[in-house]
PDB file of N, CA and C in Angstrom:
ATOM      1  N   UNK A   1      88.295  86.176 137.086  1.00  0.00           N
ATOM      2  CA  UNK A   1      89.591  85.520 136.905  1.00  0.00           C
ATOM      3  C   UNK A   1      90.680  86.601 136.877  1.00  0.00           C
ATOM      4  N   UNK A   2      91.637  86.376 137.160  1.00  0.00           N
ATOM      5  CA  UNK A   2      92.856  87.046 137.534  1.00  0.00           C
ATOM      6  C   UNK A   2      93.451  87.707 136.628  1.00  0.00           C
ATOM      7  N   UNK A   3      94.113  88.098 136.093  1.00  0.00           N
ATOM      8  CA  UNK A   3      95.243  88.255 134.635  1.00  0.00           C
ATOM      9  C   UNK A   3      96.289  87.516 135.236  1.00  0.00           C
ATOM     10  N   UNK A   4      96.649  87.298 135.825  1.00  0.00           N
ATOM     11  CA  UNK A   4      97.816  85.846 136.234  1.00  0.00           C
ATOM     12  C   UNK A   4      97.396  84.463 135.898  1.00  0.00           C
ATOM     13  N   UNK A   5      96.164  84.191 136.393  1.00  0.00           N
ATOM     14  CA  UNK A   5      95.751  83.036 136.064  1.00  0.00           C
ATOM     15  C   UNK A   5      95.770  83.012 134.515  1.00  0.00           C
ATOM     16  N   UNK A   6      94.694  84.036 133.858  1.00  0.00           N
ATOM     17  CA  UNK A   6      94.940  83.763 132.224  1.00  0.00           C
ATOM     18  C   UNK A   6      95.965  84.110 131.661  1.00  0.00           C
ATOM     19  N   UNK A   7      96.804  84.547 132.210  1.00  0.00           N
ATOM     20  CA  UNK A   7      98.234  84.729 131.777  1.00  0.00           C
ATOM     21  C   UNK A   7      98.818  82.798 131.808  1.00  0.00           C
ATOM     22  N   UNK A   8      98.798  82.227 132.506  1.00  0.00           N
ATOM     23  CA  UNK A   8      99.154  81.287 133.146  1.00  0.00           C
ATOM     24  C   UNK A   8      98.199  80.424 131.893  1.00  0.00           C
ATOM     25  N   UNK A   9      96.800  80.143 131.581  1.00  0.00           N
ATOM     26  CA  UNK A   9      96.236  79.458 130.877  1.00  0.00           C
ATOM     27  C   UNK A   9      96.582  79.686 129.404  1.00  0.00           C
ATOM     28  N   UNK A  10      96.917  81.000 128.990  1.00  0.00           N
ATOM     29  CA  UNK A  10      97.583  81.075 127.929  1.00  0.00           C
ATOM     30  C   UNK A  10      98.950  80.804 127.756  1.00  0.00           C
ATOM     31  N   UNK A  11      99.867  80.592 128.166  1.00  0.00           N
ATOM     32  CA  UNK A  11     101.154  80.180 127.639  1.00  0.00           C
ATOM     33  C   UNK A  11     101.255  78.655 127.990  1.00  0.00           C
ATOM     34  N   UNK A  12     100.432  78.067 129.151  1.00  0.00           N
ATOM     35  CA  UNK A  12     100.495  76.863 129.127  1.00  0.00           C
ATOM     36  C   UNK A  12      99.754  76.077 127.825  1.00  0.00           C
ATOM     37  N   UNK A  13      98.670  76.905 127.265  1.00  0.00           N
ATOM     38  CA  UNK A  13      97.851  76.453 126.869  1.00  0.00           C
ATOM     39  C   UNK A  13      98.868  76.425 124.636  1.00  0.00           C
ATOM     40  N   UNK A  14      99.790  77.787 124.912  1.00  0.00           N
ATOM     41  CA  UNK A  14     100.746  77.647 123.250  1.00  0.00           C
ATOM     42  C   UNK A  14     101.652  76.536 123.476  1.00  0.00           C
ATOM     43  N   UNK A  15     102.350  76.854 124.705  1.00  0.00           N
ATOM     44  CA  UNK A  15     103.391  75.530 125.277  1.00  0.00           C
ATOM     45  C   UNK A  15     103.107  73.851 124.430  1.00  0.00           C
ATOM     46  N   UNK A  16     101.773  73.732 124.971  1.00  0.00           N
ATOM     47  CA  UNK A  16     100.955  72.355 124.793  1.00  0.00           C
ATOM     48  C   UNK A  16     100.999  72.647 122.834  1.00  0.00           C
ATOM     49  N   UNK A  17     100.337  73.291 122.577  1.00  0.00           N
ATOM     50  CA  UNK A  17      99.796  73.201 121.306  1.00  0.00           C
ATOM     51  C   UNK A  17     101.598  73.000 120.546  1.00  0.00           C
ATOM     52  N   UNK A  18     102.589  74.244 120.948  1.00  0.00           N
ATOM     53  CA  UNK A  18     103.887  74.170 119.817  1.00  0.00           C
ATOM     54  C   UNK A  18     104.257  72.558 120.228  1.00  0.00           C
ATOM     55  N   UNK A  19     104.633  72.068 121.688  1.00  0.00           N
ATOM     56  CA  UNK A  19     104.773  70.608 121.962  1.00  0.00           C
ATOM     57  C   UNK A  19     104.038  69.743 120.469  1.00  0.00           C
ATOM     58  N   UNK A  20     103.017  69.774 120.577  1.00  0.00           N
ATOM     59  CA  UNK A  20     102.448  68.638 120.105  1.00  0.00           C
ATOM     60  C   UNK A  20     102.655  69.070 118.539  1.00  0.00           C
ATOM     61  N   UNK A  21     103.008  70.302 117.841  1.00  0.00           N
ATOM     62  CA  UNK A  21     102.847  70.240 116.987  1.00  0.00           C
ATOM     63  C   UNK A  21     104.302  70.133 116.239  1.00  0.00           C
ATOM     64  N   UNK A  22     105.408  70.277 117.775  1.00  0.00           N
ATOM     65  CA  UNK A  22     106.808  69.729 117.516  1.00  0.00           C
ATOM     66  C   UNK A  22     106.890  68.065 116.974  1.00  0.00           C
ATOM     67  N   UNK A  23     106.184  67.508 118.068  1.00  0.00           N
ATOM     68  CA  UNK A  23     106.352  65.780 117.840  1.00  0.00           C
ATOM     69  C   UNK A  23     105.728  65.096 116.504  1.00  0.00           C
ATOM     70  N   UNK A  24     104.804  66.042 115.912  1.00  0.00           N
ATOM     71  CA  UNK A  24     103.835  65.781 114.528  1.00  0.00           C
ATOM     72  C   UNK A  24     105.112  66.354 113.327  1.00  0.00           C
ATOM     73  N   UNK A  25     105.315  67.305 113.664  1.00  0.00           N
ATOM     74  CA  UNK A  25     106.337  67.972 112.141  1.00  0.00           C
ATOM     75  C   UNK A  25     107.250  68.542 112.821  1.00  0.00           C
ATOM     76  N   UNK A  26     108.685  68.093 113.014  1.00  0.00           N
ATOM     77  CA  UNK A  26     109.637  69.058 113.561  1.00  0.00           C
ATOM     78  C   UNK A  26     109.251  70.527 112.816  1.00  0.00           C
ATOM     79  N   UNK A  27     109.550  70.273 111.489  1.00  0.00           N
ATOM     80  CA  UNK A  27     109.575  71.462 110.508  1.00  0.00           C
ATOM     81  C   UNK A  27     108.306  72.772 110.426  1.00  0.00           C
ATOM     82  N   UNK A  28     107.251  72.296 111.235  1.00  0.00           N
ATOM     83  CA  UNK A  28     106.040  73.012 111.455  1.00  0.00           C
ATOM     84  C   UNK A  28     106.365  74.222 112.304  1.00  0.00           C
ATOM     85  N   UNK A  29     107.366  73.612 113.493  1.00  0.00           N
ATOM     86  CA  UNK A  29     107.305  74.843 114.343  1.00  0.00           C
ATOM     87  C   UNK A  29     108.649  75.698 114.213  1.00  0.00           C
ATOM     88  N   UNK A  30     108.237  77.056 113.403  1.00  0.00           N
ATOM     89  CA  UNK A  30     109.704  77.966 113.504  1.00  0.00           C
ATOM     90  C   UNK A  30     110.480  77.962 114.131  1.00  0.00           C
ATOM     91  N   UNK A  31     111.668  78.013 114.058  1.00  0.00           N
ATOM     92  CA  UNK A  31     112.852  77.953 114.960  1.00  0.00           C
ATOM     93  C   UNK A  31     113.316  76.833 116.001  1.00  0.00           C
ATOM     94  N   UNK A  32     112.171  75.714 115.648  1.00  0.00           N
ATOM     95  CA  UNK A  32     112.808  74.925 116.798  1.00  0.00           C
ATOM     96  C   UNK A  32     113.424  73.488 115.465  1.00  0.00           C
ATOM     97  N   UNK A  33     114.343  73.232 116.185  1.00  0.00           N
ATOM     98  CA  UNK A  33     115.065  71.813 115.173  1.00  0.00           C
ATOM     99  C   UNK A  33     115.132  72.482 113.808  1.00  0.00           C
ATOM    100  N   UNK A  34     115.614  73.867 113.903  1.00  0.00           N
ATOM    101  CA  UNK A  34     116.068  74.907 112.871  1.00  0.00           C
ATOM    102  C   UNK A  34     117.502  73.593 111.795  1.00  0.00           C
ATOM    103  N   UNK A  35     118.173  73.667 112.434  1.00  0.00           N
ATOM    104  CA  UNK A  35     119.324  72.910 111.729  1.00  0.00           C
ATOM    105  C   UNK A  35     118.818  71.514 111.187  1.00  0.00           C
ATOM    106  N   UNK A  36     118.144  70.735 111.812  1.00  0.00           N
ATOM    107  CA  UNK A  36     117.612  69.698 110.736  1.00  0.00           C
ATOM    108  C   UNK A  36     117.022  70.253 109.832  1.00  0.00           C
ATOM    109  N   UNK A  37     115.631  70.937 109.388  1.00  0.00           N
ATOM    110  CA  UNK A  37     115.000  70.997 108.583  1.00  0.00           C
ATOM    111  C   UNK A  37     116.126  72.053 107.704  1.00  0.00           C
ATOM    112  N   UNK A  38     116.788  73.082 108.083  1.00  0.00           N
ATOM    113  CA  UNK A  38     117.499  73.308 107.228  1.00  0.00           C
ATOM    114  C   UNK A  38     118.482  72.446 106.158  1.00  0.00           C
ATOM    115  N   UNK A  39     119.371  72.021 107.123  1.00  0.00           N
ATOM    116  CA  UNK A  39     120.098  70.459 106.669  1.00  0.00           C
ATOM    117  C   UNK A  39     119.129  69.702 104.994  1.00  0.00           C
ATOM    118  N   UNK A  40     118.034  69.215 105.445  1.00  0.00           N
ATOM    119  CA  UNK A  40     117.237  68.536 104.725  1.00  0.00           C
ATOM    120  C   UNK A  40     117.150  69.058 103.784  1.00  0.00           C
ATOM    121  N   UNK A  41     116.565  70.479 103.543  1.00  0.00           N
ATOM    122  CA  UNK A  41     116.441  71.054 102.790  1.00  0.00           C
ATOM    123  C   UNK A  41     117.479  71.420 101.711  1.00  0.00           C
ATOM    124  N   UNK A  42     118.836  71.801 102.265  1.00  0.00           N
ATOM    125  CA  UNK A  42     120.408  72.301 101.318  1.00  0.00           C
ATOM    126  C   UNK A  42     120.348  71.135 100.625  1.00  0.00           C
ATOM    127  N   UNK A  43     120.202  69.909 100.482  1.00  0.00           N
ATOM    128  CA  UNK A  43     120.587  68.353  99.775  1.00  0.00           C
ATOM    129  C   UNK A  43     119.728  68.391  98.474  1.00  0.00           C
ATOM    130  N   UNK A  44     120.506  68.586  97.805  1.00  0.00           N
ATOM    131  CA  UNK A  44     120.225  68.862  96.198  1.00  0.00           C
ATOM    132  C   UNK A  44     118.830  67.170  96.084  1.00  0.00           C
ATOM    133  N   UNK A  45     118.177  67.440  95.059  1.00  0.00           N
ATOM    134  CA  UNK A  45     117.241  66.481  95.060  1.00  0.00           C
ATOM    135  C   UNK A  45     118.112  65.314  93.987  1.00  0.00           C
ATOM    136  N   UNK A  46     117.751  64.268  93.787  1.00  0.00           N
ATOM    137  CA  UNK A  46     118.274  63.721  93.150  1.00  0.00           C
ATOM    138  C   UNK A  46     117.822  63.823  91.720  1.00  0.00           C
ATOM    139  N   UNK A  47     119.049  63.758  91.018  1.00  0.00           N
ATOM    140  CA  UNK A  47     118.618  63.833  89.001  1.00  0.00           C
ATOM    141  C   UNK A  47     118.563  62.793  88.548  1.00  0.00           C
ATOM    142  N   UNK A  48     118.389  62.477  87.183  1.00  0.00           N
ATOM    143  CA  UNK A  48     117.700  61.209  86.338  1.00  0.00           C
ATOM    144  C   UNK A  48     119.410  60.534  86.497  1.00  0.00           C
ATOM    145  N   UNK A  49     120.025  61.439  86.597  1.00  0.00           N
ATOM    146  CA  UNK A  49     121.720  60.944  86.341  1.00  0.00           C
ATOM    147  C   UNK A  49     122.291  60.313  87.217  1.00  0.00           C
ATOM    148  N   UNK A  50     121.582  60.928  88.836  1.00  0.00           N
ATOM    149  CA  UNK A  50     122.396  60.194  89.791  1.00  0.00           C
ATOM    150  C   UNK A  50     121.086  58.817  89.966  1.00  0.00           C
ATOM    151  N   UNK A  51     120.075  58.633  89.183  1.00  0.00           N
ATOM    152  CA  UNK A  51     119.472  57.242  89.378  1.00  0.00           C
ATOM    153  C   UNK A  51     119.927  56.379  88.507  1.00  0.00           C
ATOM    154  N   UNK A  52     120.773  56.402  87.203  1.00  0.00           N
ATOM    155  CA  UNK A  52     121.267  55.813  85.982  1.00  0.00           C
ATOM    156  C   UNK A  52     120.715  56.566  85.488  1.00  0.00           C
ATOM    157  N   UNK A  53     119.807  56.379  85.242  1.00  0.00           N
ATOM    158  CA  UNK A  53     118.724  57.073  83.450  1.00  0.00           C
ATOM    159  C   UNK A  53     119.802  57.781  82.025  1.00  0.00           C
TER     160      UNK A  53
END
């Protein structure tokens, strides 16, 4: 086999895997849909105060 070809089977082959592991958890794959999961994250959680309690 070539080093082109497995050059070629390996990046097709991360391509596939970051894809699928984009559509399962944006937040899984570094840097991609960076600003949502950041976003999500800055939003203070909610306190007993802002439920009544």
């Amino acid at each position: 086999m070539e080093t082109q070809e497995l050059l070629t089977i390996v990046v097709t082959t991360l391509a596939t895997i970051a894809a699928y592991s984009l559509a399962r958890d944006p937040a899984a794959v570094p840097g991609a849909v960076a600003s949502q999961a950041t976003m999500a994250r800055m939003q203070p959680a909610p306190t007993l105060v802002d439920r009544g309690w």
